[in-house]
C-alpha atoms as a PDB file:
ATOM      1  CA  UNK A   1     103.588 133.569  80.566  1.00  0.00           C
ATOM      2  CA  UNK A   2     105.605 136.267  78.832  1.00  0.00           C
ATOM      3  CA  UNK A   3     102.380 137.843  77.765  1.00  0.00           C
ATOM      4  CA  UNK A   4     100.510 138.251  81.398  1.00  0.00           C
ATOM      5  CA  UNK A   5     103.667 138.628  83.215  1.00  0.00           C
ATOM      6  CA  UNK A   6     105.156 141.813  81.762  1.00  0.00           C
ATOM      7  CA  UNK A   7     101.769 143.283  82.281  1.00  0.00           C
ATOM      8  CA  UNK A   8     101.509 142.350  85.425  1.00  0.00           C
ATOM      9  CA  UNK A   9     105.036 143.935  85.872  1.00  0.00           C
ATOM     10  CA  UNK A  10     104.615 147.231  84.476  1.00  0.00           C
ATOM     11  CA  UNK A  11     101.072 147.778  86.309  1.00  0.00           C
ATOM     12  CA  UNK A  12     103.432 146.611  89.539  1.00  0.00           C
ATOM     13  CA  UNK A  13     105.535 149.832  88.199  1.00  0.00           C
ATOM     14  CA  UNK A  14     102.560 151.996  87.758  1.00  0.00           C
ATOM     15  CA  UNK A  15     100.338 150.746  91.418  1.00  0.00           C
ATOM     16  CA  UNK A  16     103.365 149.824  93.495  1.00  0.00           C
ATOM     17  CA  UNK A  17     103.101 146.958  96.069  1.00  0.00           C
ATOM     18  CA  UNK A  18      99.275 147.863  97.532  1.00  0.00           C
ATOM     19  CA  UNK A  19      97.707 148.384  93.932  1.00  0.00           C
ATOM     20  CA  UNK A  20      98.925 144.875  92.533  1.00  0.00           C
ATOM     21  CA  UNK A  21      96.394 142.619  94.111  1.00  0.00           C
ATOM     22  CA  UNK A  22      93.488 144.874  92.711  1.00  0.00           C
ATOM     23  CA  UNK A  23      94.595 145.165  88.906  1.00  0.00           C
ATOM     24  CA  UNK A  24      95.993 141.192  89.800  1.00  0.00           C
ATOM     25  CA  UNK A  25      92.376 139.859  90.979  1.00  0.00           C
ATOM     26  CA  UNK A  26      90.895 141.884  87.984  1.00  0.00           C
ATOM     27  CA  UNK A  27      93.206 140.315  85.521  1.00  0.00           C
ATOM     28  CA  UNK A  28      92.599 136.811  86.684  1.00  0.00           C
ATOM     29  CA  UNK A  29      88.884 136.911  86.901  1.00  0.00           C
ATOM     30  CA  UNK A  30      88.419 139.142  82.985  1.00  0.00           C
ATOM     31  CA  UNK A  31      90.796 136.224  81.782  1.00  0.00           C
ATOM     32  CA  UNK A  32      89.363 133.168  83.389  1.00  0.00           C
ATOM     33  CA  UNK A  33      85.999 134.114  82.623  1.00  0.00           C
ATOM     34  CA  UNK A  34      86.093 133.988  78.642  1.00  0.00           C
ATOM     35  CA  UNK A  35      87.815 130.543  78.893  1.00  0.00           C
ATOM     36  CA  UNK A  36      85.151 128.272  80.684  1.00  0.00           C
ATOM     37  CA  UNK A  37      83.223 128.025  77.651  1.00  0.00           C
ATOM     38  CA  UNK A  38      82.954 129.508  73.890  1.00  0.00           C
ATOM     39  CA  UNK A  39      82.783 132.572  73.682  1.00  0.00           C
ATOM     40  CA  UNK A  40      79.956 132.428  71.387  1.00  0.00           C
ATOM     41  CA  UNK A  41      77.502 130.977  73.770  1.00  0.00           C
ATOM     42  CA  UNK A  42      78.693 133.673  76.093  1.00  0.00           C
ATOM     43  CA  UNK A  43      76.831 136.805  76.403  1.00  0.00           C
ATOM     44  CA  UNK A  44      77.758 139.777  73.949  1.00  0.00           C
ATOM     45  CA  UNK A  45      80.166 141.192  76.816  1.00  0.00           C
ATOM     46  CA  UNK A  46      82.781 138.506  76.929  1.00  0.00           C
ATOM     47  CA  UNK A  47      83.554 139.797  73.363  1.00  0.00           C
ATOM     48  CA  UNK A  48      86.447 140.982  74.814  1.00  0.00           C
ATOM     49  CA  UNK A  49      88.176 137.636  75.263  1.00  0.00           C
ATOM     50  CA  UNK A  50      89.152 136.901  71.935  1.00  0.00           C
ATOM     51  CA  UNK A  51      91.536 139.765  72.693  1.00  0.00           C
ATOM     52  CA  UNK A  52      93.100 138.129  76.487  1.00  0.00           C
ATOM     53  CA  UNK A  53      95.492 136.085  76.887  1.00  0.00           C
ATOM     54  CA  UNK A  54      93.932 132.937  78.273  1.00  0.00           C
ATOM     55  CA  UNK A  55      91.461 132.292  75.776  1.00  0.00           C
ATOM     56  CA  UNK A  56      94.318 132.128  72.981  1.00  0.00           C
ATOM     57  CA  UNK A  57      96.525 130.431  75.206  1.00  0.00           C
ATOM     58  CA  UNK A  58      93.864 127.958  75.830  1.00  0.00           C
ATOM     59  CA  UNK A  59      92.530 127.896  71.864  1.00  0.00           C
ATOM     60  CA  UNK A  60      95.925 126.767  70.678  1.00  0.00           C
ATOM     61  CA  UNK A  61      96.721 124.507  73.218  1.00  0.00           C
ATOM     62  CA  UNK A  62      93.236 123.105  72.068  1.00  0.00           C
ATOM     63  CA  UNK A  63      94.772 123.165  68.526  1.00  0.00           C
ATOM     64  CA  UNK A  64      97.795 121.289  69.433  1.00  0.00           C
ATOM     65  CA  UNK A  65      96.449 118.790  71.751  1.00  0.00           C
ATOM     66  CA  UNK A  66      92.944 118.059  69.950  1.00  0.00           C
ATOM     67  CA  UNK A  67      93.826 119.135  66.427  1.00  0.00           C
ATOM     68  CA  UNK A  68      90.845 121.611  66.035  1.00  0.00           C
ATOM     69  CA  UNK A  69      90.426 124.488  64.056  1.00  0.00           C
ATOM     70  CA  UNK A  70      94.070 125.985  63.410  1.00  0.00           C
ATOM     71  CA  UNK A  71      94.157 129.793  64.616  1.00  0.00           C
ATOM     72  CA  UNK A  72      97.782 129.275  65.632  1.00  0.00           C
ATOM     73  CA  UNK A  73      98.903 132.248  64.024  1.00  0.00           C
ATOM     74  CA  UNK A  74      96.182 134.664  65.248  1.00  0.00           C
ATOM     75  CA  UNK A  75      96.922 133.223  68.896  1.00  0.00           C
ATOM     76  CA  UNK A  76     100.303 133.579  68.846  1.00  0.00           C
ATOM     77  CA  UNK A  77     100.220 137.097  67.454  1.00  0.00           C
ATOM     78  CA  UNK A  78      97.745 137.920  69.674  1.00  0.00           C
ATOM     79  CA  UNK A  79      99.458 136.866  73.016  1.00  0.00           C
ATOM     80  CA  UNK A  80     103.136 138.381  70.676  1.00  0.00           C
ATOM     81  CA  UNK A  81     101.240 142.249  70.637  1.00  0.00           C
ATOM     82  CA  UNK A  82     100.509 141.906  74.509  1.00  0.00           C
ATOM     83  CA  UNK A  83     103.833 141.085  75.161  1.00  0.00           C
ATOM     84  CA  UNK A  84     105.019 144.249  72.947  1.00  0.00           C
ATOM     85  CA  UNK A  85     102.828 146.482  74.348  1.00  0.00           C
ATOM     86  CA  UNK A  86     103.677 145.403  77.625  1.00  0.00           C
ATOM     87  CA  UNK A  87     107.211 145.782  76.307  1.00  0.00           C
ATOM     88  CA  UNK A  88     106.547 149.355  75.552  1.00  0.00           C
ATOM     89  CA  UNK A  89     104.531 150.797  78.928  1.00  0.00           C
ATOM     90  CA  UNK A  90     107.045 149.111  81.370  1.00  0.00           C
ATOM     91  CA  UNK A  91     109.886 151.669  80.107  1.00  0.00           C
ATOM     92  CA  UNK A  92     107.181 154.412  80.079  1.00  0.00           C
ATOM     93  CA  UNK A  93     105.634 153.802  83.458  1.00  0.00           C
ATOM     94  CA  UNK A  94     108.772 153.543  85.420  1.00  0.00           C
ATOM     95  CA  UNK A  95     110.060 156.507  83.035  1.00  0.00           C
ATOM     96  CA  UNK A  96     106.698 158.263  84.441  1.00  0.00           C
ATOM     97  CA  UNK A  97     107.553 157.218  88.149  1.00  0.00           C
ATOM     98  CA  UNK A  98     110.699 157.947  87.902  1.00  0.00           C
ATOM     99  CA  UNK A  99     110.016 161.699  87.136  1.00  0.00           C
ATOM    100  CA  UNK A 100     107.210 161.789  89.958  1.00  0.00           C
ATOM    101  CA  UNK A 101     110.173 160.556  92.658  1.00  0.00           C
ATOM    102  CA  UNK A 102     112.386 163.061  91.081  1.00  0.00           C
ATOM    103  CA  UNK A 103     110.471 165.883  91.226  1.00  0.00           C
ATOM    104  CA  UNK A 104     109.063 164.893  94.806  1.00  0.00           C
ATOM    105  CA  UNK A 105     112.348 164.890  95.492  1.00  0.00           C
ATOM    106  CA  UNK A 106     113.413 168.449  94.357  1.00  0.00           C
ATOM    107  CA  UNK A 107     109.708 169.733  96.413  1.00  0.00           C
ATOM    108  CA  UNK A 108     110.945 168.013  99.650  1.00  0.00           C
ATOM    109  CA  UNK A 109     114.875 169.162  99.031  1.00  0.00           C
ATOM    110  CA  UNK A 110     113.050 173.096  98.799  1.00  0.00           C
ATOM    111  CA  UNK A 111     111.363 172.759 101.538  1.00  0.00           C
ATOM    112  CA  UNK A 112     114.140 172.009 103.689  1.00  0.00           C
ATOM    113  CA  UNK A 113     115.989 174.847 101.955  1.00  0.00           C
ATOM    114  CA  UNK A 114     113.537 177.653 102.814  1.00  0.00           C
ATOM    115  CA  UNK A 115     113.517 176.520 106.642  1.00  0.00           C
END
């Protein structure tokens, strides 16, 4: 949960309130669709799952339930470096957005200067 939400909360930074369903809908459906089935019987462009969040979520909860193959630590880190990059673009997008109000700011406050 860690992992998805902070992404989901610095793209909510980054697209505000209108852009969040988009990036949201695309989120869910590039997650969901690597974890319906191996990703090996999947065509060549779900490679991209063994890097999202659901299919490691769901491969170690395999693991722990089932007591398949052990990939616990690659999960873990794997879902661990989405939660510290999200970690690190949350400051930097509201950072970014901050300096775009700012300066929108400073336009708006000239404008009403020079009338």
């Amino acid at each position: 949960m860690l992992s998805l939400g902070l992404a989901l909360e610095a793209m909510f930074t980054l697209l505000t309130i209108r852009g969040v369903p988009f990036f949201l809908i695309l989120l869910i459906i590039g997650n969901v669709s690597v974890c319906f089935m191996p990703i090996d019987v999947l065509p060549h462009i779900y490679r991209y799952g063994y890097a999202f969040p659901f299919y490691n979520i769901s491969c170690a909860v395999r693991t722990i339930l089932f007591g398949t193959k052990n990939k616990l630590g690659l999960n873990f880190g794997i879902l661990l470096v989405w939660t510290a990059i999200s970690c690190i673009t949350l400051p930097l997008f509201q950072w970014m957005m901050r300096r775009k109000h700012i300066s929108g700011a400073m336009e708006a406050d000239e404008k009403v200067r020079d009338e």
